[in-house]
Protein backbone atom coordinates (compact mmCIF):
# COMPACT_ATOMS: atom_id res chain seq x y z
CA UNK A 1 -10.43 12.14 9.60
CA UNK A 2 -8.94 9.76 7.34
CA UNK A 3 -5.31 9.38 5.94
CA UNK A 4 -5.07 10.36 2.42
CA UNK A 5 -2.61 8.19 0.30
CA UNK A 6 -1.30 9.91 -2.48
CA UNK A 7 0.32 7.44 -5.02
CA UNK A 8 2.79 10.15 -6.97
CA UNK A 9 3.24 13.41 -7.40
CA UNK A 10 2.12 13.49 -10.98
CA UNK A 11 -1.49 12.30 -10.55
CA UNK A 12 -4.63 14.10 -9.45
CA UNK A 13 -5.64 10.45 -7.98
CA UNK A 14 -5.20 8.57 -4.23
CA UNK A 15 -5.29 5.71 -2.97
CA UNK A 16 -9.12 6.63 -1.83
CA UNK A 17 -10.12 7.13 -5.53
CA UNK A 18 -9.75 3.75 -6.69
CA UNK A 19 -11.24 2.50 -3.54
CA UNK A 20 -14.56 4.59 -3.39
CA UNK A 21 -17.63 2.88 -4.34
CA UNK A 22 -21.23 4.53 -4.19
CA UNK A 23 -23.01 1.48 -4.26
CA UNK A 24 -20.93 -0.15 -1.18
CA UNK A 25 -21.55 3.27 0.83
CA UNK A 26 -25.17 2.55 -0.22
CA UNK A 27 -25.00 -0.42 0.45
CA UNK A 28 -22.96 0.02 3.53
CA UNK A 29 -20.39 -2.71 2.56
CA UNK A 30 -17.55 -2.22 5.26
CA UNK A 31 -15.13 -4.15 3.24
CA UNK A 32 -14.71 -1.77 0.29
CA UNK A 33 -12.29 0.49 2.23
CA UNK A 34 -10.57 -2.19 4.15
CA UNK A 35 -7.52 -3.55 1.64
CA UNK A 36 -4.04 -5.16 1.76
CA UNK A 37 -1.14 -3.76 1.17
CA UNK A 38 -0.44 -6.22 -1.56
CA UNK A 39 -3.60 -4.64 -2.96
CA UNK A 40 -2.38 -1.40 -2.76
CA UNK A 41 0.75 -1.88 -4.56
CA UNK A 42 -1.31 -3.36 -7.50
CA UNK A 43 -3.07 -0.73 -7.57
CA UNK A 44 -0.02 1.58 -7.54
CA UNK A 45 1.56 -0.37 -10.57
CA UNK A 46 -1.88 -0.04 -12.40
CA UNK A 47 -1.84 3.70 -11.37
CA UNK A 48 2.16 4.04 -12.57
CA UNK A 49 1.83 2.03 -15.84
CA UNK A 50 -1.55 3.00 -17.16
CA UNK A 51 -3.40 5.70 -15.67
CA UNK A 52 -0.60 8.01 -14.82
CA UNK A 53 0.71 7.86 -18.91
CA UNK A 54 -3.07 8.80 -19.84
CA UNK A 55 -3.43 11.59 -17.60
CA UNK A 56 -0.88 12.95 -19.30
CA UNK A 57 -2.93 12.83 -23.09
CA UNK A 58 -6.23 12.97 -20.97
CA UNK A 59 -6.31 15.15 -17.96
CA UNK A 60 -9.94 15.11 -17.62
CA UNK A 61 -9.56 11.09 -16.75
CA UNK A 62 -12.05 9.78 -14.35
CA UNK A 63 -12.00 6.47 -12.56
CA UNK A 64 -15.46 5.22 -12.01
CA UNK A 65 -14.48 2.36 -10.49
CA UNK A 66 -11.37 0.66 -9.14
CA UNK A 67 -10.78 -2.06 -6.39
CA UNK A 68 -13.82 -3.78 -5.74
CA UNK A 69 -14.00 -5.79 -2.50
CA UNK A 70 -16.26 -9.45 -3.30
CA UNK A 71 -19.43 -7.87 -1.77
CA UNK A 72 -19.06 -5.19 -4.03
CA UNK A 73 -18.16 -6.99 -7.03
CA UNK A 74 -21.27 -9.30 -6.88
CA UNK A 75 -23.76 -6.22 -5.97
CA UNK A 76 -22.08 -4.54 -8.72
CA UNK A 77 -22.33 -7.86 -11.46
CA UNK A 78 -18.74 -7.88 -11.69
CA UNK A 79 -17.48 -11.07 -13.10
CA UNK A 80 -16.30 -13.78 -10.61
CA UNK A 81 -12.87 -13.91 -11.25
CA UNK A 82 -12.50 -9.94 -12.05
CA UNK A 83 -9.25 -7.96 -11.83
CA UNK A 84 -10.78 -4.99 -9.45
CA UNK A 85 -11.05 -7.56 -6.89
CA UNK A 86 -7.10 -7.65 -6.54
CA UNK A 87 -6.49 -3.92 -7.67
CA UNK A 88 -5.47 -4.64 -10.82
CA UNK A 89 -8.39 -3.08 -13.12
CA UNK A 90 -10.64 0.40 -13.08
CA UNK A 91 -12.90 1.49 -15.32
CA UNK A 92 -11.93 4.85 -16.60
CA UNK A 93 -13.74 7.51 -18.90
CA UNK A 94 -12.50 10.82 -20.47
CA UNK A 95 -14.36 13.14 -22.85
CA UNK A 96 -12.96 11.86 -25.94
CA UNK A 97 -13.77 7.89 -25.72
CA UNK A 98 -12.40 7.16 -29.25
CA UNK A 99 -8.92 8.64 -28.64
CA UNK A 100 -8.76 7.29 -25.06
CA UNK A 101 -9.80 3.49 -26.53
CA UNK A 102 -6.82 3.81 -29.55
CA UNK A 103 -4.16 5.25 -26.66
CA UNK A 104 -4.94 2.57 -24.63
CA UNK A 105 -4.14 0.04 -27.50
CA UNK A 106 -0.86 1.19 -27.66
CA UNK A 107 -0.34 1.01 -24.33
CA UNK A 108 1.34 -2.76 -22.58
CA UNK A 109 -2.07 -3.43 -20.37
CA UNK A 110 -3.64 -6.74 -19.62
CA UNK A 111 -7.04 -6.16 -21.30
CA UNK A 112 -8.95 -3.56 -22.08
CA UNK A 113 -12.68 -3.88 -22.68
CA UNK A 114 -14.73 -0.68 -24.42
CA UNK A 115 -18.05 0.03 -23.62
CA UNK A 116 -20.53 2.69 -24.67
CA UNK A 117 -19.09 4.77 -21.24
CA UNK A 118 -16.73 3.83 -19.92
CA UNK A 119 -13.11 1.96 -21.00
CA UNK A 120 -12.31 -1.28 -18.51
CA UNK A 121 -8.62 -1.28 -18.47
CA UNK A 122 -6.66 -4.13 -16.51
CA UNK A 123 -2.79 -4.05 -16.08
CA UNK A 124 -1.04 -6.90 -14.21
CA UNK A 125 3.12 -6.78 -15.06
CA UNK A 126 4.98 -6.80 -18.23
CA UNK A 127 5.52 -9.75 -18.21
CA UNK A 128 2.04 -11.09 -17.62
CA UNK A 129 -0.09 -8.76 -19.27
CA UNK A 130 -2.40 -10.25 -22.21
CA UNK A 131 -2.24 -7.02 -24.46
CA UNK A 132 -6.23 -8.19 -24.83
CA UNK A 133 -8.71 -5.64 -26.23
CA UNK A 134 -12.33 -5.93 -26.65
CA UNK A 135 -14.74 -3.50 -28.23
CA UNK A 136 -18.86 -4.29 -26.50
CA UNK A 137 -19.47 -1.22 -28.97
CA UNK A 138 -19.13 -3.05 -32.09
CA UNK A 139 -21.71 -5.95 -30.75
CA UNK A 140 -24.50 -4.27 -30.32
């Protein structure tokens, strides 16, 4: 049995579901689950200030993929330097894309990325973040 972190009361999400990785359980990479608790509380502050506003618009939200340990990352093709490695980024997908991708650019966020399925969405503080947005769906 494991414990089960809940981050806040208003969120269908845990700790566990921005730590979960199906390619480190099949690649049995130990070091997915194991994190700080400095990671955890960037992962709570990306939780408060971006995922917990669009559950709100977007209650089917899914995070397909949050922290990423560096074994992970790499098996993944994360980028070297990424923001899941410290808990700051997940990549998130709800039925309507679109209206996710335009709430998100109202939003105070580090960067956001759009792909064809899935929205990368990094947050770090307020007084850090970029306010960067990218759209892969217009390059191709």
């Amino acid at each position: 049995m494991k414990t089960e972190v809940i981050l806040t009361e208003d969120s269908k999400f845990t700790l566990d579901d921005f730590t979960k990785s199906t390619t480190a359980d099949k690649l049995k990479i130990k070091g997915q689950r194991i994190i700080t608790v400095g990671t955890a509380m960037r992962i709570d502050k990306l939780h408060t200030h971006v995922i917990v506003p669009l559950l709100k618009k977007f209650p089917e939200l899914e995070i397909t993929s949050g922290y990423r340990d560096y074994k992970t990352n790499i098996a993944v093709g994360g980028a070297k330097h990424s923001k899941h490695l410290f808990g700051e980024a997940a990549d998130i997908t709800a039925k309507n894309l679109t209206d996710l991708w335009y709430t998100i650019q109202e939003m105070d966020i580090d960067q956001a990325i759009r792909y064809k399925t899935h929205i990368h969405v990094s947050y770090v503080s307020n007084s850090l973040n970029r306010n960067q947005f990218i759209d892969k769906t217009l390059n191709k």
